[in-house]
Protein backbone atom coordinates (compact mmCIF):
# COMPACT_ATOMS: atom_id res chain seq x y z
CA UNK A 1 0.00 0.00 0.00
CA UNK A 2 1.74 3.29 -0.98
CA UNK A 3 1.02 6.12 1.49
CA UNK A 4 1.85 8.67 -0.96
CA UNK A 5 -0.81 8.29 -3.84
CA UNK A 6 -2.92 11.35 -4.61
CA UNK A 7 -6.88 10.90 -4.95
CA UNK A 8 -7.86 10.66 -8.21
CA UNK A 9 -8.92 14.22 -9.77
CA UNK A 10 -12.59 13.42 -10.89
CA UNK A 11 -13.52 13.26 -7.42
CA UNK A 12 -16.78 16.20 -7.05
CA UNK A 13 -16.10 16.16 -3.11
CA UNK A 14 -14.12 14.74 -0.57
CA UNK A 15 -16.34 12.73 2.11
CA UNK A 16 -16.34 13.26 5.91
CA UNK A 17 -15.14 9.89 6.40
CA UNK A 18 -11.80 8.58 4.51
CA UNK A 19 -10.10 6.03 5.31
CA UNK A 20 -6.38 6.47 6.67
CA UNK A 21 -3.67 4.52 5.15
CA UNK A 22 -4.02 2.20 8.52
CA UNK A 23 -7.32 1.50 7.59
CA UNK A 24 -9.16 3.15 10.11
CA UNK A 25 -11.52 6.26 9.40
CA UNK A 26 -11.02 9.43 10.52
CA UNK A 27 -12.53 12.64 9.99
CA UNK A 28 -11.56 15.46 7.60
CA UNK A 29 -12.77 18.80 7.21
CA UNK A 30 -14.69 19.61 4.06
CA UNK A 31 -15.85 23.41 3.26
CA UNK A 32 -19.24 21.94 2.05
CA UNK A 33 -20.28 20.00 5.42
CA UNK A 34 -22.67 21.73 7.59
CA UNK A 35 -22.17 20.26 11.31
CA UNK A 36 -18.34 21.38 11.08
CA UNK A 37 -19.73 24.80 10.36
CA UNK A 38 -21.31 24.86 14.13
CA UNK A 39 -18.31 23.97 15.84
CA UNK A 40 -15.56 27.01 16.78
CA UNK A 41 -12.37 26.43 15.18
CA UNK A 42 -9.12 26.87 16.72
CA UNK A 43 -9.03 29.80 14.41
CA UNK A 44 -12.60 31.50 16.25
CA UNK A 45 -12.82 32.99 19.25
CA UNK A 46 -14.17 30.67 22.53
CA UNK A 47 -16.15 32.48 25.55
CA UNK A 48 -13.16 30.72 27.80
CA UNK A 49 -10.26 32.06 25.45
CA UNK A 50 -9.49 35.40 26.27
CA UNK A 51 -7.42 37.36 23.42
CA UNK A 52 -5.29 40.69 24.37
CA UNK A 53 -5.37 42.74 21.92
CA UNK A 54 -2.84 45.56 21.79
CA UNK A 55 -3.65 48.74 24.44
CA UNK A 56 -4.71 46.19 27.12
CA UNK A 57 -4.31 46.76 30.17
CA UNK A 58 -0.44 44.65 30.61
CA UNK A 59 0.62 46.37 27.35
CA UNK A 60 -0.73 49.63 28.97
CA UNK A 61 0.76 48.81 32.61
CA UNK A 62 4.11 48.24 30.76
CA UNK A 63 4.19 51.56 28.98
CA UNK A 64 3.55 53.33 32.14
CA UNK A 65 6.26 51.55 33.72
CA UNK A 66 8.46 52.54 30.93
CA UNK A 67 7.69 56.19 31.32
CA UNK A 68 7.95 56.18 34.65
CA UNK A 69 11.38 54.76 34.17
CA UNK A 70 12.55 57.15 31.46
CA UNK A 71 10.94 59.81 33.59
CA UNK A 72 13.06 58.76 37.36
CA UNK A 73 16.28 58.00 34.74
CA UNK A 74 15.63 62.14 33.66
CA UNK A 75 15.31 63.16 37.41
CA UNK A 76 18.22 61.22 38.49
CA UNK A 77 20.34 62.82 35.27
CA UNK A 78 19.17 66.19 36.04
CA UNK A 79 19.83 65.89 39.92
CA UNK A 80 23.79 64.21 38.85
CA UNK A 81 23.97 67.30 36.66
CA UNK A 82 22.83 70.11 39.52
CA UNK A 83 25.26 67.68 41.83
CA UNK A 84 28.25 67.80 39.30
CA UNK A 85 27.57 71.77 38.86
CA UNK A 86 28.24 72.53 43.15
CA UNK A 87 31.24 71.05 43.09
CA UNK A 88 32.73 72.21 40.20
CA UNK A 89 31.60 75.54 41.94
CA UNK A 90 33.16 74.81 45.06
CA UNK A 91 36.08 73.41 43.80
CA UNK A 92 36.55 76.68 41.76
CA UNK A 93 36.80 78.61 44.79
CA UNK A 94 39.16 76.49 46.39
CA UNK A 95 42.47 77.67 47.44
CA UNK A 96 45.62 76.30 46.57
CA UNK A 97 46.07 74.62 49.80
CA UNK A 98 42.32 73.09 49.82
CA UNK A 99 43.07 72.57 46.04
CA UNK A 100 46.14 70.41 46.63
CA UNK A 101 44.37 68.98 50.01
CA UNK A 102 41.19 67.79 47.89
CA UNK A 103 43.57 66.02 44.95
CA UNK A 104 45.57 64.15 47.70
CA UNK A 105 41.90 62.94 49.32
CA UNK A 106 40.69 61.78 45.35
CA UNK A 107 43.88 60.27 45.01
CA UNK A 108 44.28 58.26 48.18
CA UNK A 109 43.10 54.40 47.83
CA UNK A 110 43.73 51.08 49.68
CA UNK A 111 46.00 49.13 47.72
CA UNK A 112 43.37 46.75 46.03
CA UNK A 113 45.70 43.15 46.46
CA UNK A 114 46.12 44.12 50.38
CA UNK A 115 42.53 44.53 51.26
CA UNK A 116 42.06 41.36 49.11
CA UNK A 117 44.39 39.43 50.73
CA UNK A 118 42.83 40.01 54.36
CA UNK A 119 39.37 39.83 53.44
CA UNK A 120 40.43 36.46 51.95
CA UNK A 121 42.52 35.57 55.08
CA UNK A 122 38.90 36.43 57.49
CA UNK A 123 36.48 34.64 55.24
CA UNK A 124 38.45 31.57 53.50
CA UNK A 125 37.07 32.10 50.52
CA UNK A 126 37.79 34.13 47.20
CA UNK A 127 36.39 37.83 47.09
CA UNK A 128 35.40 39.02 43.71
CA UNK A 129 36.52 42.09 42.82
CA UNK A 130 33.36 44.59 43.00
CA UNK A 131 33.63 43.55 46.92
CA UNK A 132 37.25 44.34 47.09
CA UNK A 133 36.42 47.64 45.61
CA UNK A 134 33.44 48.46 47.93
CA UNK A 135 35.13 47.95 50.72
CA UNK A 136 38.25 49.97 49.70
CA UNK A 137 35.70 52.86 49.26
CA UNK A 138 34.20 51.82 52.94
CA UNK A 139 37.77 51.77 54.51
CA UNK A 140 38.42 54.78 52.75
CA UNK A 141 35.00 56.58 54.91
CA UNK A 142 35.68 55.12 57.88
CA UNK A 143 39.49 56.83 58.14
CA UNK A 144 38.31 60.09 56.96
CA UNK A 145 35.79 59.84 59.62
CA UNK A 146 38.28 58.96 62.34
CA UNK A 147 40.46 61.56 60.80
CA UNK A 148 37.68 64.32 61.00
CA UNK A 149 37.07 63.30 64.68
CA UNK A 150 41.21 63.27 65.45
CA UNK A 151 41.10 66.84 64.24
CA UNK A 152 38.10 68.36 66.53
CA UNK A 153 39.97 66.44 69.55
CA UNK A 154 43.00 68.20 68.67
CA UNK A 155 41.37 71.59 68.31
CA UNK A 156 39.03 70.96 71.36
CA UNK A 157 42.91 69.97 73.54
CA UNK A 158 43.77 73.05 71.68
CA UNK A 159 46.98 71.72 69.92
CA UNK A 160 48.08 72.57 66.35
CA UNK A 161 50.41 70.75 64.29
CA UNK A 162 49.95 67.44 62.81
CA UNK A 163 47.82 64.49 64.02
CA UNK A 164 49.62 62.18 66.81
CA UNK A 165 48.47 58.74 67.73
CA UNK A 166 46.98 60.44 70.64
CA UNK A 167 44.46 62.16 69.00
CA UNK A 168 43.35 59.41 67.09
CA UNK A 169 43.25 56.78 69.97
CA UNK A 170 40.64 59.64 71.63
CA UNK A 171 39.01 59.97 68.35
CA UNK A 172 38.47 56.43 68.48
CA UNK A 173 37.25 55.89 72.28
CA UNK A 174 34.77 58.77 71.03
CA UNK A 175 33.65 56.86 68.12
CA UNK A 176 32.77 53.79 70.33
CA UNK A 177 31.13 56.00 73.19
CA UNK A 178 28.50 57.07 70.23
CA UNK A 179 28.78 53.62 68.87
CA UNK A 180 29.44 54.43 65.64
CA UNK A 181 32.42 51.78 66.36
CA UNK A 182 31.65 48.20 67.60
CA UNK A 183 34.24 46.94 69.67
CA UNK A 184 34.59 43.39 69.28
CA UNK A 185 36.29 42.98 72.92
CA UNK A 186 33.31 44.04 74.89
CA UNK A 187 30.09 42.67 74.97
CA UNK A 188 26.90 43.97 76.20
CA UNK A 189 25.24 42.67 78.82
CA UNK A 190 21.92 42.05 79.15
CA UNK A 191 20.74 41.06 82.00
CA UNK A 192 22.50 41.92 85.35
C-alpha cells in the first residue's frame, strides 16, 4: 500500500469519512459540510479564550512603567547634573592649599591586592573584585571619619600641628562612646 498516492482528480467532493492509510476512518474537514460549520475552530474565538489585543491593560501597565522609568532616569540625570555643577563651583573657589588637600583625598586608595588578601585571610574564601572595591571605598570613609574626629579632639585639647596617635586613639574611644564603632572585645550585657 503506498502512502503517498494522490486521490484521483474526478472526485466532485471529498467525504467526511476517509479512510487512513491504517485502515481506520477518521474525519476530515470539508468546506461543504454543515455540522463542522457549528463547531468554533481553533481559528474563532471561545467564551473561555481570552485574546489581548494591543492597548490592554499589561501592554498599557508596561508603557507606564516605561515612562515612569525614562521619567526617574531624567530626574536622576538632572539631579547628577545640579550635583556635578556645586562642586565644580566649590572646587573653583578652592584655594591652593584646599586645592592640593582635595587632589591628595581623590587620590588616596587602599591598595586593592592588600585589602584582598585580608578579606580572603577572614572569610576563607575568594572575594570578587566589585567587593574588594566596595570595601576599599568603605575603609576609605571610615578613616576620613576617624580623621575628622582626630582633628576636633585636637582643636578641642587646643593643639596645632599634625595628628599624633593620641588624637586618634581619643578619636576612636569617642567613636565607640556614640557607637558608631563596635568593639569586638566588649560585649553587652543584658541582664544583670
Amino acid at each position: 500500500m503506498d502512502i503517498m498516492k494522490t486521490p484521483p482528480k474526478n472526485t466532485p467532493e471529498k467525504s467526511k469519512d476517509s479512510p487512513s492509510p491504517s485502515g481506520s476512518k477518521r474525519k476530515v474537514h470539508t468546506p461543504s459540510s454543515d455540522s463542522d460549520s457549528e463547531k468554533p475552530s481553533a481559528k474563532q474565538d471561545t467564551p473561555d479564550r481570552k485574546r489581548t489585543p494591543s492597548g490592554s491593560p499589561p501592554e498599557k501597565k508596561r508603557k507606564t512603567e516605561n515612562e515612569e522609568d525614562h521619567a526617574h532616569n531624567k530626574q536622576k540625570k538632572e539631579k547628577q547634573e545640579e550635583e556635578r555643577l556645586k562642586m565644580q563651583v566649590l572646587v573653583s573657589n578652592f584655594s591652593e592649599e584646599q586645592l592640593n588637600r582635595y587632589e591628595m583625598y581623590r587620590r588616596a586608595a587602599f591598595p586593592k591586592a592588600a585589602v584582598r588578601r585580608l578579606m580572603q585571610s577572614i572569610t576563607g574564601c575568594t572575594v570578587p573584585q566589585n567587593v574588594v572595591i566596595a570595601m576599599s571605598g568603605i575603609a576609605k570613609v571610615f578613616v576620613g571619619e576617624v580623621v575628622e574626629e582626630a582633628l576636633d579632639v585636637m582643636e578641642h585639647w587646643n593643639e596645632t600641628g599634625p595628628l599624633q596617635p593620641k588624637h586618634l586613639r581619643e578619636s576612636v574611644r569617642k567613636l565607640k562612646a556614640r557607637d558608631l564603632i563596635t568593639s569586638t572585645k566588649s560585649k553587652k550585657v543584658l541582664f544583670r
